[in-house]
PDB file of N, CA and C in Angstrom:
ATOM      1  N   UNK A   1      10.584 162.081  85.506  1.00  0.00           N
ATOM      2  CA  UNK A   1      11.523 160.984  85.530  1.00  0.00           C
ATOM      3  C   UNK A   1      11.998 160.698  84.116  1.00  0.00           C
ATOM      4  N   UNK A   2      13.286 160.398  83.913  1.00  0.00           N
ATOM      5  CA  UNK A   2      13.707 159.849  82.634  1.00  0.00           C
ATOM      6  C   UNK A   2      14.855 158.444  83.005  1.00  0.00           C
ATOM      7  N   UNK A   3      14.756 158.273  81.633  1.00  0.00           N
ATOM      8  CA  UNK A   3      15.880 156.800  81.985  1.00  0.00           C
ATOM      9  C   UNK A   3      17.066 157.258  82.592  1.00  0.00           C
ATOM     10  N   UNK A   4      17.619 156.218  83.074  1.00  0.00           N
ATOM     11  CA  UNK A   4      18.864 156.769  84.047  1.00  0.00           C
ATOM     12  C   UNK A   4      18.747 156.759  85.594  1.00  0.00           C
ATOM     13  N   UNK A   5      17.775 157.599  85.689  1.00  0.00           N
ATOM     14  CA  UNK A   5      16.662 157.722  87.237  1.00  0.00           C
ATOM     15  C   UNK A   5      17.173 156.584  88.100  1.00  0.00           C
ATOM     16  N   UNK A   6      17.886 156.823  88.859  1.00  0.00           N
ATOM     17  CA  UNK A   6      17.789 155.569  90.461  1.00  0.00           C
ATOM     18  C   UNK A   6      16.547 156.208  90.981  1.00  0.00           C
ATOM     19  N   UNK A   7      15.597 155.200  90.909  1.00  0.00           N
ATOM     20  CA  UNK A   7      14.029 154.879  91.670  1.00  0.00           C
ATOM     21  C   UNK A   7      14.061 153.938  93.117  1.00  0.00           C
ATOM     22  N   UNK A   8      13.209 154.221  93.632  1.00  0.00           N
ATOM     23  CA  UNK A   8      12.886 153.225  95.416  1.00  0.00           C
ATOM     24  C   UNK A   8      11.284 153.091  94.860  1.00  0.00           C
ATOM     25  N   UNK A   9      10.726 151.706  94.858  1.00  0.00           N
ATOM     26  CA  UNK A   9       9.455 151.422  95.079  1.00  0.00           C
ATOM     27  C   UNK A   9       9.185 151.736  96.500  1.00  0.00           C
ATOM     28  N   UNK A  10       8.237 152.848  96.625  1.00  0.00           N
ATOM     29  CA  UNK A  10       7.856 153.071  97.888  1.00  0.00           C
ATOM     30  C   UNK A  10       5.966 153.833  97.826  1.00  0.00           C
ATOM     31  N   UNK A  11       5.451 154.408  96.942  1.00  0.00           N
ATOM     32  CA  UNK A  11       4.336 154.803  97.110  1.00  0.00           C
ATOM     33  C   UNK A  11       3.010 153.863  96.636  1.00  0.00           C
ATOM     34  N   UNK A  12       2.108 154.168  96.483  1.00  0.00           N
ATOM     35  CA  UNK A  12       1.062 153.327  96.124  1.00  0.00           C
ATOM     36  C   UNK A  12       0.061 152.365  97.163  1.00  0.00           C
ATOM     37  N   UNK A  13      -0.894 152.194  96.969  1.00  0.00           N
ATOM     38  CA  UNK A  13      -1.800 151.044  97.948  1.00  0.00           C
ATOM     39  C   UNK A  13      -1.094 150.176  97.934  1.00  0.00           C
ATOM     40  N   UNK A  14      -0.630 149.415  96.932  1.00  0.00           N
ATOM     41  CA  UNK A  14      -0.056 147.861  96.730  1.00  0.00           C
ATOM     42  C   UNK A  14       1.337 148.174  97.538  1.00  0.00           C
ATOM     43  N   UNK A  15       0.888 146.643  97.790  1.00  0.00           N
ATOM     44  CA  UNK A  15       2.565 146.638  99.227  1.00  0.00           C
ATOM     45  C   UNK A  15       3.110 145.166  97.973  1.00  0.00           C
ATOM     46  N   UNK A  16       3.855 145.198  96.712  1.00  0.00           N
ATOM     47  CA  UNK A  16       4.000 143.996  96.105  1.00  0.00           C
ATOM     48  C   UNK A  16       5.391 143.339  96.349  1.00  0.00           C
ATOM     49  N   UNK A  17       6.022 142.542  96.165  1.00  0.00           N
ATOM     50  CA  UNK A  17       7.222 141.923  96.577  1.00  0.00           C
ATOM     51  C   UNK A  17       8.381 142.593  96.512  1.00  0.00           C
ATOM     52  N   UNK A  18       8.502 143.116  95.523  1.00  0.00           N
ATOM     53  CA  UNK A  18       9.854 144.200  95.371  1.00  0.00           C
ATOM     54  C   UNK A  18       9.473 145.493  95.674  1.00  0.00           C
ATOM     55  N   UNK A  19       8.297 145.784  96.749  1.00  0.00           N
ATOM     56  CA  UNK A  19       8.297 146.633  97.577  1.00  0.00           C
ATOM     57  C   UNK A  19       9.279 147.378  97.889  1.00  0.00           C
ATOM     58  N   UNK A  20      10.121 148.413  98.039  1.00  0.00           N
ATOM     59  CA  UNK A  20      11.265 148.715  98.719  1.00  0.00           C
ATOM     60  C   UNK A  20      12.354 148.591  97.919  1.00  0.00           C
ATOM     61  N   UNK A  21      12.397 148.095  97.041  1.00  0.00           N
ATOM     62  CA  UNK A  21      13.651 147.842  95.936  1.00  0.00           C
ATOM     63  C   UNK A  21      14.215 148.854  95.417  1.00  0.00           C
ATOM     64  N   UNK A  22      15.289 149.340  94.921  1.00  0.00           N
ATOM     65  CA  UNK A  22      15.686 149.759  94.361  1.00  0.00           C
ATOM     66  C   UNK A  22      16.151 149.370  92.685  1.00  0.00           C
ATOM     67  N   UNK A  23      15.649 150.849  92.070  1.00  0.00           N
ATOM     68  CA  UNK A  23      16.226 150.137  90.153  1.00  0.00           C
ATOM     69  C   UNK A  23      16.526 151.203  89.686  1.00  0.00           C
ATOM     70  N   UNK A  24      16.445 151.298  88.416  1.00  0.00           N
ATOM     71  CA  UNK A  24      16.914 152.105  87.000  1.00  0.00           C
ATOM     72  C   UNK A  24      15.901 152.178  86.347  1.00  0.00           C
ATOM     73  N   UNK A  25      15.847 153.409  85.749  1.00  0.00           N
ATOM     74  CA  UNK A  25      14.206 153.931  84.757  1.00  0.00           C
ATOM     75  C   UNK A  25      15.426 152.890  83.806  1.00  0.00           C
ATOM     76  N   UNK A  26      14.588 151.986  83.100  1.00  0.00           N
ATOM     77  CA  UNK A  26      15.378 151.493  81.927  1.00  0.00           C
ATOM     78  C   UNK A  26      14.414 152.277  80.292  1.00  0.00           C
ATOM     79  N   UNK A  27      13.381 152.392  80.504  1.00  0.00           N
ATOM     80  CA  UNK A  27      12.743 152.440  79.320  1.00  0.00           C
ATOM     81  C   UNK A  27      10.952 153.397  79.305  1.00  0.00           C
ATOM     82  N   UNK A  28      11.017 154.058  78.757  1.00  0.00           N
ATOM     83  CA  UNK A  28       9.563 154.939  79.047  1.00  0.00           C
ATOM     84  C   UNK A  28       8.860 154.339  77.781  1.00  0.00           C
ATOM     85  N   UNK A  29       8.764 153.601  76.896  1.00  0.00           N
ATOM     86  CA  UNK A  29       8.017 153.185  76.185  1.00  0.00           C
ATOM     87  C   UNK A  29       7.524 151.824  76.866  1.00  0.00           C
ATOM     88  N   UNK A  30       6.283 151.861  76.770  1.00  0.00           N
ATOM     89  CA  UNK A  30       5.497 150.641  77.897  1.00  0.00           C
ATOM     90  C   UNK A  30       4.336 149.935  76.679  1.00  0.00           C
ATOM     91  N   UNK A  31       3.899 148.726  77.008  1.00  0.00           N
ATOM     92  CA  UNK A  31       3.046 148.263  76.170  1.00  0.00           C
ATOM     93  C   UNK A  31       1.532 148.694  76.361  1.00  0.00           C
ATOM     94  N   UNK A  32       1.327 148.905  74.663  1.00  0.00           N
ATOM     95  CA  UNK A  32      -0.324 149.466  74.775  1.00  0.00           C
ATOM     96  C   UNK A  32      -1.297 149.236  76.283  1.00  0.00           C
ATOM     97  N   UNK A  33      -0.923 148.206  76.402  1.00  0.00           N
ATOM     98  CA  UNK A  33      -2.367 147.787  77.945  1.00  0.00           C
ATOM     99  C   UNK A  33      -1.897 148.740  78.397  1.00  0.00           C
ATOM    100  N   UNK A  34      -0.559 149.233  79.218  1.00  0.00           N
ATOM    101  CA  UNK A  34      -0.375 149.950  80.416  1.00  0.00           C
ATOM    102  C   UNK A  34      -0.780 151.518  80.075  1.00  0.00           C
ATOM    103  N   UNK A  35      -0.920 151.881  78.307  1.00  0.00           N
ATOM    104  CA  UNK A  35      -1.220 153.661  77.944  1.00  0.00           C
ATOM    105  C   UNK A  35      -2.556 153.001  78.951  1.00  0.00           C
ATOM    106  N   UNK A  36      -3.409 152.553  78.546  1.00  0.00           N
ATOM    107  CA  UNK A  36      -4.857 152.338  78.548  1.00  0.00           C
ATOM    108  C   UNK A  36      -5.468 152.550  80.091  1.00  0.00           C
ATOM    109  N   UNK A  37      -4.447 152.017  81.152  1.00  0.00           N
ATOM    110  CA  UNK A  37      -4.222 152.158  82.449  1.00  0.00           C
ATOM    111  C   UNK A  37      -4.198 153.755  83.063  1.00  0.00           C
ATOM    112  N   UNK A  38      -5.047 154.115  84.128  1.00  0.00           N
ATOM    113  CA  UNK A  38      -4.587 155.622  84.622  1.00  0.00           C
ATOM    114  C   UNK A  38      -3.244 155.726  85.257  1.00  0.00           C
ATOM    115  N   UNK A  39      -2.488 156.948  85.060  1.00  0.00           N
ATOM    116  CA  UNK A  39      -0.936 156.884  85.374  1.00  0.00           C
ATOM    117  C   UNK A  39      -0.365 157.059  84.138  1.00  0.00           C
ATOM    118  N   UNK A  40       1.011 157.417  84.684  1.00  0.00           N
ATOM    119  CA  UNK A  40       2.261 157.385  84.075  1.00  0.00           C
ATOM    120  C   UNK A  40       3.409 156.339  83.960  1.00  0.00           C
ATOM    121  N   UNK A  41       4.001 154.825  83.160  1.00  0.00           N
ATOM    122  CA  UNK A  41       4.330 153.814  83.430  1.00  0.00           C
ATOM    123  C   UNK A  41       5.422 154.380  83.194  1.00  0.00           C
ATOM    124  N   UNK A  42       6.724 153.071  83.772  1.00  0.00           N
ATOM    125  CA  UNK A  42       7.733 153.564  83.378  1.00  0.00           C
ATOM    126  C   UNK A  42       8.226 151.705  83.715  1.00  0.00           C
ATOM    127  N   UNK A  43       9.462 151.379  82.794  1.00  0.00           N
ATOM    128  CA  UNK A  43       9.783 150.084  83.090  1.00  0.00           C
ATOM    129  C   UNK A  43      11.521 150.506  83.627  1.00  0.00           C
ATOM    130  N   UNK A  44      11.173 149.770  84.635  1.00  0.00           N
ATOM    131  CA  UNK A  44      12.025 149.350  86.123  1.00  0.00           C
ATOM    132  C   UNK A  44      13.379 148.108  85.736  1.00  0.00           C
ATOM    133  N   UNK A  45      14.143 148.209  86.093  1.00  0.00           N
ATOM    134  CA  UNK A  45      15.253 147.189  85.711  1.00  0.00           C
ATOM    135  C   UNK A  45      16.291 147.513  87.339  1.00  0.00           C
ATOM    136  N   UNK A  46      15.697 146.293  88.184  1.00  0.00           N
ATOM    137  CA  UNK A  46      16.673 146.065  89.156  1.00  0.00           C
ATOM    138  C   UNK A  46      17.403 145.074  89.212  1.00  0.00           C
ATOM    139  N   UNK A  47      18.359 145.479  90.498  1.00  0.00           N
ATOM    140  CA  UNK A  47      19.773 144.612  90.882  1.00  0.00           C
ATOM    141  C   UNK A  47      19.854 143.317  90.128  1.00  0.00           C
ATOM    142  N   UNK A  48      18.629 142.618  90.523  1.00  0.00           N
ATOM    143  CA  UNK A  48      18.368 140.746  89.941  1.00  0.00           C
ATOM    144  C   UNK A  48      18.258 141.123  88.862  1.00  0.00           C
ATOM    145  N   UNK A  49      18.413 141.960  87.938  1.00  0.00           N
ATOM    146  CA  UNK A  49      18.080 141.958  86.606  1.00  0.00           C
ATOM    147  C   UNK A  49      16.610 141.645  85.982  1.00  0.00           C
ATOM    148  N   UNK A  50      15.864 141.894  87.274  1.00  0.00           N
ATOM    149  CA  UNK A  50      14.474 141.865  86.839  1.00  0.00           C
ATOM    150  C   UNK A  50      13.451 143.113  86.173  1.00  0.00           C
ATOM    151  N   UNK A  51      12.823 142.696  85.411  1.00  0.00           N
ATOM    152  CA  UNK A  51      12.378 143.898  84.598  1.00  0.00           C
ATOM    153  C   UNK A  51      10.868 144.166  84.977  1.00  0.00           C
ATOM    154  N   UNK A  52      10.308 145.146  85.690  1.00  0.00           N
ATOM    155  CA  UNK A  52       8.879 145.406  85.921  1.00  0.00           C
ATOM    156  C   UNK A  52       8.707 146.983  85.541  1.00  0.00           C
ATOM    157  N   UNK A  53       7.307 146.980  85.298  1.00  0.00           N
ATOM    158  CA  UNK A  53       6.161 148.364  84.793  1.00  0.00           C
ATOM    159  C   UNK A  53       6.069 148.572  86.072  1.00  0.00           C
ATOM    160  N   UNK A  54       5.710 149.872  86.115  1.00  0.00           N
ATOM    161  CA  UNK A  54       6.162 150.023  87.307  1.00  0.00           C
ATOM    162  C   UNK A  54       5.155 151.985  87.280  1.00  0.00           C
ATOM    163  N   UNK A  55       3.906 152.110  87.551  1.00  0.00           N
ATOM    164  CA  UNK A  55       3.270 153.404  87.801  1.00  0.00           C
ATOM    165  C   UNK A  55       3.967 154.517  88.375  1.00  0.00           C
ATOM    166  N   UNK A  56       4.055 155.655  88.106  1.00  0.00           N
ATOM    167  CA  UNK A  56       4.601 156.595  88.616  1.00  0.00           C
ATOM    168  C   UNK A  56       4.445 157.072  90.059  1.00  0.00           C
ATOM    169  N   UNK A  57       3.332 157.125  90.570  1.00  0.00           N
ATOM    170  CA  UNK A  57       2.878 157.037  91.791  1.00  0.00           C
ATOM    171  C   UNK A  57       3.596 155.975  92.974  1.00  0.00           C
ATOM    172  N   UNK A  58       4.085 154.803  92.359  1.00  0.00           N
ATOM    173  CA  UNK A  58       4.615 154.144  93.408  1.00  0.00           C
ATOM    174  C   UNK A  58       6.342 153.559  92.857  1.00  0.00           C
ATOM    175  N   UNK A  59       6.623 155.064  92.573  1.00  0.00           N
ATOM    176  CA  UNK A  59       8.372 155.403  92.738  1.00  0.00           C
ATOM    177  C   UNK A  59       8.573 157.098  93.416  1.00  0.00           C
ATOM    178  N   UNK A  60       9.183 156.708  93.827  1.00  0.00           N
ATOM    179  CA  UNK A  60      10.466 157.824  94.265  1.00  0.00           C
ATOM    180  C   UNK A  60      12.032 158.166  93.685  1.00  0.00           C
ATOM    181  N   UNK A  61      12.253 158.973  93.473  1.00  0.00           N
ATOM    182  CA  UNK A  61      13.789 159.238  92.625  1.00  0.00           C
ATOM    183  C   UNK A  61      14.417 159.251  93.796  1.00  0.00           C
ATOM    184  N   UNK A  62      15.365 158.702  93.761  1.00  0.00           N
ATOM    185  CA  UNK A  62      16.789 158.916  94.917  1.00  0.00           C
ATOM    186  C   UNK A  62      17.770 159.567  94.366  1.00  0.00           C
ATOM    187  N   UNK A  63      18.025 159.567  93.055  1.00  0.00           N
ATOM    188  CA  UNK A  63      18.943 160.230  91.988  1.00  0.00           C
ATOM    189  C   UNK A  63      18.487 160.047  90.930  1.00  0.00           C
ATOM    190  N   UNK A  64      19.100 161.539  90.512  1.00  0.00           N
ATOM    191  CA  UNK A  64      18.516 161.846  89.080  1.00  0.00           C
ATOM    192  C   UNK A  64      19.310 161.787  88.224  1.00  0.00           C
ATOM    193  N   UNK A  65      19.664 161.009  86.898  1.00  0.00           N
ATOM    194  CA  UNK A  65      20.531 161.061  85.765  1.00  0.00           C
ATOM    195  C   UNK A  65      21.096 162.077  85.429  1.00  0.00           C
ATOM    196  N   UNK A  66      21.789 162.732  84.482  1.00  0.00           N
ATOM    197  CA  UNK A  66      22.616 163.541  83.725  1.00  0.00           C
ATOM    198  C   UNK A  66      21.784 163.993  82.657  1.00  0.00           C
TER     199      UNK A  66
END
């Protein structure tokens, strides 16, 4: 995945509120806690303009950037 990426929250145990959402890889640099975390983070920027970390495991690409 790289920025650009149209993502669907869809994998993972956690069923969390923006479950199902759709966003934009906005940014692959994540804060120290999340290296420390198992996974691959990636920060999420959807429709509402909301910004979440977001594990690799619980996205899906729908489209891939340029």
């Amino acid at each position: 995945m790289k920025i650009g990426d149209l993502v669907k929250v869809e994998g993972g145990a956690l069923r969390p509120e923006w479950y199902g959402d759709v966003g934009i890889i906005t940014s692959l640099d994540v804060p120290h806690a999340y290296l420390m975390a198992l996974g691959k983070w990636y920060e999420v920027t959807f429709a509402t303009l909301d910004q979440r970390m977001i594990r690799s495991d619980m996205l899906v690409v729908l489209n891939e950037s340029r």
